[in-house]
Structure formats: structure tokens, C-alpha cells
PDB file of N, CA and C in Angstrom:
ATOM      1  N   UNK A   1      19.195 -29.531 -22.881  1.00  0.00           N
ATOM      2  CA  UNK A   1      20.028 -29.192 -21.737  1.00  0.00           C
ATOM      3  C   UNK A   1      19.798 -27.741 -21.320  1.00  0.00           C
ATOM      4  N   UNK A   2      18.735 -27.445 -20.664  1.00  0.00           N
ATOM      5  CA  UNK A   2      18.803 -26.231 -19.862  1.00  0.00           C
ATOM      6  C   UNK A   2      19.522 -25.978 -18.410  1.00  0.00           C
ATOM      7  N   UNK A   3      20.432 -24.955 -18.551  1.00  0.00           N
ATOM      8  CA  UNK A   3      21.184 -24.368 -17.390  1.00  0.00           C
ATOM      9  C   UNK A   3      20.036 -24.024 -16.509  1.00  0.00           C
ATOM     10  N   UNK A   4      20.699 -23.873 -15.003  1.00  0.00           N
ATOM     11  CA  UNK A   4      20.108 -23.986 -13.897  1.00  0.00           C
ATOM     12  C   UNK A   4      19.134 -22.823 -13.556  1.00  0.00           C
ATOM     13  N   UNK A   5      19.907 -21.292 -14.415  1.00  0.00           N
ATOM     14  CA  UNK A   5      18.475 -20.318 -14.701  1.00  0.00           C
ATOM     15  C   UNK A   5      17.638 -20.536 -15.090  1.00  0.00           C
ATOM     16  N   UNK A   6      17.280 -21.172 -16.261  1.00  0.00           N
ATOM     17  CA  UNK A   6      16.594 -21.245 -17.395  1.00  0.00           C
ATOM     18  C   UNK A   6      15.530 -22.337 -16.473  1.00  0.00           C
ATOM     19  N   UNK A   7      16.081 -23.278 -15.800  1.00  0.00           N
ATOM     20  CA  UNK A   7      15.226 -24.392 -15.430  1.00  0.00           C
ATOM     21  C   UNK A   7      14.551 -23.994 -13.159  1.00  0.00           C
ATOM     22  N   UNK A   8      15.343 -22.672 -12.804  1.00  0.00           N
ATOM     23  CA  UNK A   8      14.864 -21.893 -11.948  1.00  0.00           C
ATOM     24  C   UNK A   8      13.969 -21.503 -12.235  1.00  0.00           C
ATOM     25  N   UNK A   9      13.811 -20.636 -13.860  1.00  0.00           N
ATOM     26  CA  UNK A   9      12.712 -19.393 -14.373  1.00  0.00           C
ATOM     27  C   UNK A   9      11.632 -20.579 -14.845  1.00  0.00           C
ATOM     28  N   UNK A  10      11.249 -21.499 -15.179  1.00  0.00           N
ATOM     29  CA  UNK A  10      10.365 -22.588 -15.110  1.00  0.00           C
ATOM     30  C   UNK A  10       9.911 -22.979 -14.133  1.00  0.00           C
ATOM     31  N   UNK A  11      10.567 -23.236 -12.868  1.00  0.00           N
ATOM     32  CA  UNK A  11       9.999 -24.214 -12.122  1.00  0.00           C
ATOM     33  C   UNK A  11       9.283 -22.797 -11.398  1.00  0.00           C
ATOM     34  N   UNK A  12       9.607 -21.728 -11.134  1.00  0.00           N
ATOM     35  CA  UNK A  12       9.051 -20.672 -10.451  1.00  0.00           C
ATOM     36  C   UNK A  12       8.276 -19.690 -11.426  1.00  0.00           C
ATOM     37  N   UNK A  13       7.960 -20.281 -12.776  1.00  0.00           N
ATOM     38  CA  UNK A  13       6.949 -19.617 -13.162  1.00  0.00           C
ATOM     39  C   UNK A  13       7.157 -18.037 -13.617  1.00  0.00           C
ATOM     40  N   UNK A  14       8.616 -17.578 -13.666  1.00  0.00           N
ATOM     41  CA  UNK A  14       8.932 -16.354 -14.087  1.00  0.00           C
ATOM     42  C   UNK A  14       9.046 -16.030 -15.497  1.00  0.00           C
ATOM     43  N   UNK A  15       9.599 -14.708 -16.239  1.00  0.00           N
ATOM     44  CA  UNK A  15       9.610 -14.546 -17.562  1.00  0.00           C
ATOM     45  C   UNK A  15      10.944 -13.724 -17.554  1.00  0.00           C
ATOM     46  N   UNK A  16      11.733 -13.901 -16.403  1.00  0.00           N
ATOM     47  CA  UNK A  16      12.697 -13.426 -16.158  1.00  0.00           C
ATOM     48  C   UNK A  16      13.778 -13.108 -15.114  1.00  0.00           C
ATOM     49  N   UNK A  17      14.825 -13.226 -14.928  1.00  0.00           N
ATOM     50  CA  UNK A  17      15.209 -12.291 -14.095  1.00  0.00           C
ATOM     51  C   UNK A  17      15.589 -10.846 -13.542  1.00  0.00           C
ATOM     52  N   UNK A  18      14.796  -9.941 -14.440  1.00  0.00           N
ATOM     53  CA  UNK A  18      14.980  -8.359 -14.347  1.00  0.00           C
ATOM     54  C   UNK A  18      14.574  -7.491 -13.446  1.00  0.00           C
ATOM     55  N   UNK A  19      15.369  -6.209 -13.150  1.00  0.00           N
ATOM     56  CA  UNK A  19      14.780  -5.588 -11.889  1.00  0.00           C
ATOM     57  C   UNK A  19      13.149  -4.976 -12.543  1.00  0.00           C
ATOM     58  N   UNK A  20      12.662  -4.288 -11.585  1.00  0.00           N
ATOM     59  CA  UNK A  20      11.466  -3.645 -11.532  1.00  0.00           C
ATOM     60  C   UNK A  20      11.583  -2.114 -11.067  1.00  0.00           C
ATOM     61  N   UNK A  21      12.885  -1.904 -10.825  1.00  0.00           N
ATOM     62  CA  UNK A  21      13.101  -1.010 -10.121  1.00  0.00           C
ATOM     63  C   UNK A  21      12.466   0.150 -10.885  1.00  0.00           C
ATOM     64  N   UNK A  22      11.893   1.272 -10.568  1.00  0.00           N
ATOM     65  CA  UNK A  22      11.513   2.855 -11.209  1.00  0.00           C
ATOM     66  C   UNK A  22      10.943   2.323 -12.497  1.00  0.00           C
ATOM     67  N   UNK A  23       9.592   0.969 -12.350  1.00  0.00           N
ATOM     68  CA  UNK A  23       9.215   0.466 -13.871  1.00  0.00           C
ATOM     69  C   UNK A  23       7.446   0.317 -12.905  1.00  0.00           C
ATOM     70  N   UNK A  24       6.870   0.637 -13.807  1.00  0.00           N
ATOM     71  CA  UNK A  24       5.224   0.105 -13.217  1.00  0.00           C
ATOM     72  C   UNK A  24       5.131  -1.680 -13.332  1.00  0.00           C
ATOM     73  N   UNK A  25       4.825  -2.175 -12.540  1.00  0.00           N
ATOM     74  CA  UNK A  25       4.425  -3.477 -12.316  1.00  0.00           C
ATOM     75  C   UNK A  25       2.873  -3.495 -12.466  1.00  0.00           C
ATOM     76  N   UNK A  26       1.954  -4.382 -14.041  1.00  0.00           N
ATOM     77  CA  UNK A  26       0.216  -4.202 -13.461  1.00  0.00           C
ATOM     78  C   UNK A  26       0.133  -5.455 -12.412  1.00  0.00           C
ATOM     79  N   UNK A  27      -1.230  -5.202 -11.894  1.00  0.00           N
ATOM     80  CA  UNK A  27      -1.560  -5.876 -11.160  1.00  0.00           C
ATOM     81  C   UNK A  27      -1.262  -5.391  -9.441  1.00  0.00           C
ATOM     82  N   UNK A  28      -0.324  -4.243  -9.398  1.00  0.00           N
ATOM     83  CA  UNK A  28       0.277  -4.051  -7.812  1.00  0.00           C
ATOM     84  C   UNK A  28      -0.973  -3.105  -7.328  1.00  0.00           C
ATOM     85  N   UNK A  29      -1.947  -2.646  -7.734  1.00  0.00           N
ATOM     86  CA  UNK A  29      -2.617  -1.733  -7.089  1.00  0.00           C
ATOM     87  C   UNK A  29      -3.720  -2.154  -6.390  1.00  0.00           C
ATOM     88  N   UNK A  30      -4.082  -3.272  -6.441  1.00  0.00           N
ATOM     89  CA  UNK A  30      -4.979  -3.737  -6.012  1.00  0.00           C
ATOM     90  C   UNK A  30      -5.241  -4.388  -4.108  1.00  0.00           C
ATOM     91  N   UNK A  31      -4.811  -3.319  -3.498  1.00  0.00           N
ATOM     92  CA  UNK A  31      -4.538  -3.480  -1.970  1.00  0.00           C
ATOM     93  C   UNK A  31      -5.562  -1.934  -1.731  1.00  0.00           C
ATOM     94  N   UNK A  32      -5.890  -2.000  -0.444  1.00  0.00           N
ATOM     95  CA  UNK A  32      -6.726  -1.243  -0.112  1.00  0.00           C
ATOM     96  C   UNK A  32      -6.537  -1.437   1.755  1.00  0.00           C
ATOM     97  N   UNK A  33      -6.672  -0.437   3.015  1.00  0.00           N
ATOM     98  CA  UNK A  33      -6.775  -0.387   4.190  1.00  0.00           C
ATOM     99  C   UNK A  33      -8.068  -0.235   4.250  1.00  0.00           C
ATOM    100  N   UNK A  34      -8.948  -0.287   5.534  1.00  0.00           N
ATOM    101  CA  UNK A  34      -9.842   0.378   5.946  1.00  0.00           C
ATOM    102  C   UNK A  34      -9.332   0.709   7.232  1.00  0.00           C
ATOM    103  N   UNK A  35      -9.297   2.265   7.529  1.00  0.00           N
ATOM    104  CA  UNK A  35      -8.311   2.886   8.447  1.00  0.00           C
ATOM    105  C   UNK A  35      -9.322   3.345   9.467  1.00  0.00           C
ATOM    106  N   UNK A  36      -9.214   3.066  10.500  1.00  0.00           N
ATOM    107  CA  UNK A  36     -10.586   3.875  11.272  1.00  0.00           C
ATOM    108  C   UNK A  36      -9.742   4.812  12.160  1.00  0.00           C
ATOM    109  N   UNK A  37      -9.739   6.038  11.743  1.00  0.00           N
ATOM    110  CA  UNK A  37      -9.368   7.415  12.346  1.00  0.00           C
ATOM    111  C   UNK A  37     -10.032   7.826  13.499  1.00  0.00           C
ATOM    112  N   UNK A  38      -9.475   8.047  14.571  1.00  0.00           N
ATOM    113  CA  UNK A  38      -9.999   8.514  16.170  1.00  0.00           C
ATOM    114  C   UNK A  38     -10.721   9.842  15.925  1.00  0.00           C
ATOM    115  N   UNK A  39     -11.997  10.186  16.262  1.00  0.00           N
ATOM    116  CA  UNK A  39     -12.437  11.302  16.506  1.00  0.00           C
ATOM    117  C   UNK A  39     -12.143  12.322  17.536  1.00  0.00           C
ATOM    118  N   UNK A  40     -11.940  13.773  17.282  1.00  0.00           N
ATOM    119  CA  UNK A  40     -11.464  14.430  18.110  1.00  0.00           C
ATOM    120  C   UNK A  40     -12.476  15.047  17.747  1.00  0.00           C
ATOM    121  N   UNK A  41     -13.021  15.271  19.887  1.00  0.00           N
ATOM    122  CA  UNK A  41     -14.584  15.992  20.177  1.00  0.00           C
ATOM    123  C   UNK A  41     -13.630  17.387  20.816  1.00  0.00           C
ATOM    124  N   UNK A  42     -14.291  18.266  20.393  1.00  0.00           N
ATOM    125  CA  UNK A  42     -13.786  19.695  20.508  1.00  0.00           C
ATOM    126  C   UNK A  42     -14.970  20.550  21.649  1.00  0.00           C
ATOM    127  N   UNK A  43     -14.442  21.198  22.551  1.00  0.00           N
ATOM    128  CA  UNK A  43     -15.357  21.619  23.824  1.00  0.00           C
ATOM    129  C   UNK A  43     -15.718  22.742  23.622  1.00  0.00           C
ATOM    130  N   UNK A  44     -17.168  22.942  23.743  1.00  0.00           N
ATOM    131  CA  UNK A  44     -18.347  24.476  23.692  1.00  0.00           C
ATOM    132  C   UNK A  44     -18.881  24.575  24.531  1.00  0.00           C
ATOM    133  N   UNK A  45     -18.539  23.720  25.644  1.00  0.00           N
ATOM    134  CA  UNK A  45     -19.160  25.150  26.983  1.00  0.00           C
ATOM    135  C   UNK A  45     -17.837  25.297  27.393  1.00  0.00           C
ATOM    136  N   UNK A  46     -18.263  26.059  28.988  1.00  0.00           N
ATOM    137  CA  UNK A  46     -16.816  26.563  29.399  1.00  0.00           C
ATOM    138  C   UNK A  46     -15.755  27.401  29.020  1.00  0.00           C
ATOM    139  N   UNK A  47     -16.028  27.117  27.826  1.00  0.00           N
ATOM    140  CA  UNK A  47     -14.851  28.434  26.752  1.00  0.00           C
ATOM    141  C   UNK A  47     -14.926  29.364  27.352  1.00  0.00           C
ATOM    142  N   UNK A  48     -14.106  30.399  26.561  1.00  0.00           N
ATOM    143  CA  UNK A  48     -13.303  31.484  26.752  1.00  0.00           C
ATOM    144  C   UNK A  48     -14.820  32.246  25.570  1.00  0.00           C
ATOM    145  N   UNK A  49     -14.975  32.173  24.353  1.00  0.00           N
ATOM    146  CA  UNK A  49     -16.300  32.991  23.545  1.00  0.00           C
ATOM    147  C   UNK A  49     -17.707  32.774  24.085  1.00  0.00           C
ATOM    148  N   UNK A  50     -17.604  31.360  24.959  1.00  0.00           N
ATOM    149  CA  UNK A  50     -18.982  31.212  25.591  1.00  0.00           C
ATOM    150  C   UNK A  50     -19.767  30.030  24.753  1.00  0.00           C
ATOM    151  N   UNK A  51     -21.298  29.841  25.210  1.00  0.00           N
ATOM    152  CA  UNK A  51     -21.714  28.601  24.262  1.00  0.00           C
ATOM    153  C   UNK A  51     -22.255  29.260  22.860  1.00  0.00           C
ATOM    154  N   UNK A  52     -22.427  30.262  23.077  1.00  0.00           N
ATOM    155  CA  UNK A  52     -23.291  30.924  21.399  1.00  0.00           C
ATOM    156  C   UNK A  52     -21.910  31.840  21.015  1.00  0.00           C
ATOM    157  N   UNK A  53     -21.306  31.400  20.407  1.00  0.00           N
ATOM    158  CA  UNK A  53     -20.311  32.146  19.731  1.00  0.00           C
ATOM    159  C   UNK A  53     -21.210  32.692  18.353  1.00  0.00           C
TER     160      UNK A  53
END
């Protein structure tokens, strides 16, 4: 006769119900972006020092 936790933490494959809170979890690091950052083109003629600074 397992109570309705006990037979929750089975059917969903858990080892518990405990927080995680301020605890390392392995396995979470494994995410990654590839971020594509806008280039900013910066102007050398026209200036104010000229083109041969």
C-alpha cells in the first residue's frame, strides 16, 4: 500500500520531493546561445583629427 506521494514519485520518475533551492543541480550546464552581436562601424574620414590621425 503506497500513499499517493510515494506512488506520484514513481510514476514521475523522481527521488524526491525536495527543494533545489541555493543547491547545485549536475547536469544544468549544458545549454549554450550562439549570440550574433551587431557590429558598430566607427567613421575616419570627415573627422574632426582627419584621416591619418
Amino acid at each position: 500500500d503506497d500513499d499517493d506521494e510515494t506512488k506520484m514519485m514513481k510514476l514521475m520518475g523522481f527521488s524526491g520531493f525536495e527543494t533545489t533551492k541555493n543547491q547545485h543541480v549536475p547536469g544544468t550546464d549544458v545549454s549554450g546561445a550562439s549570440v550574433k552581436k551587431a557590429l558598430k562601424y566607427r567613421q575616419y574620414m570627415n573627422r574632426r583629427g582627419g584621416f591619418n590621425r
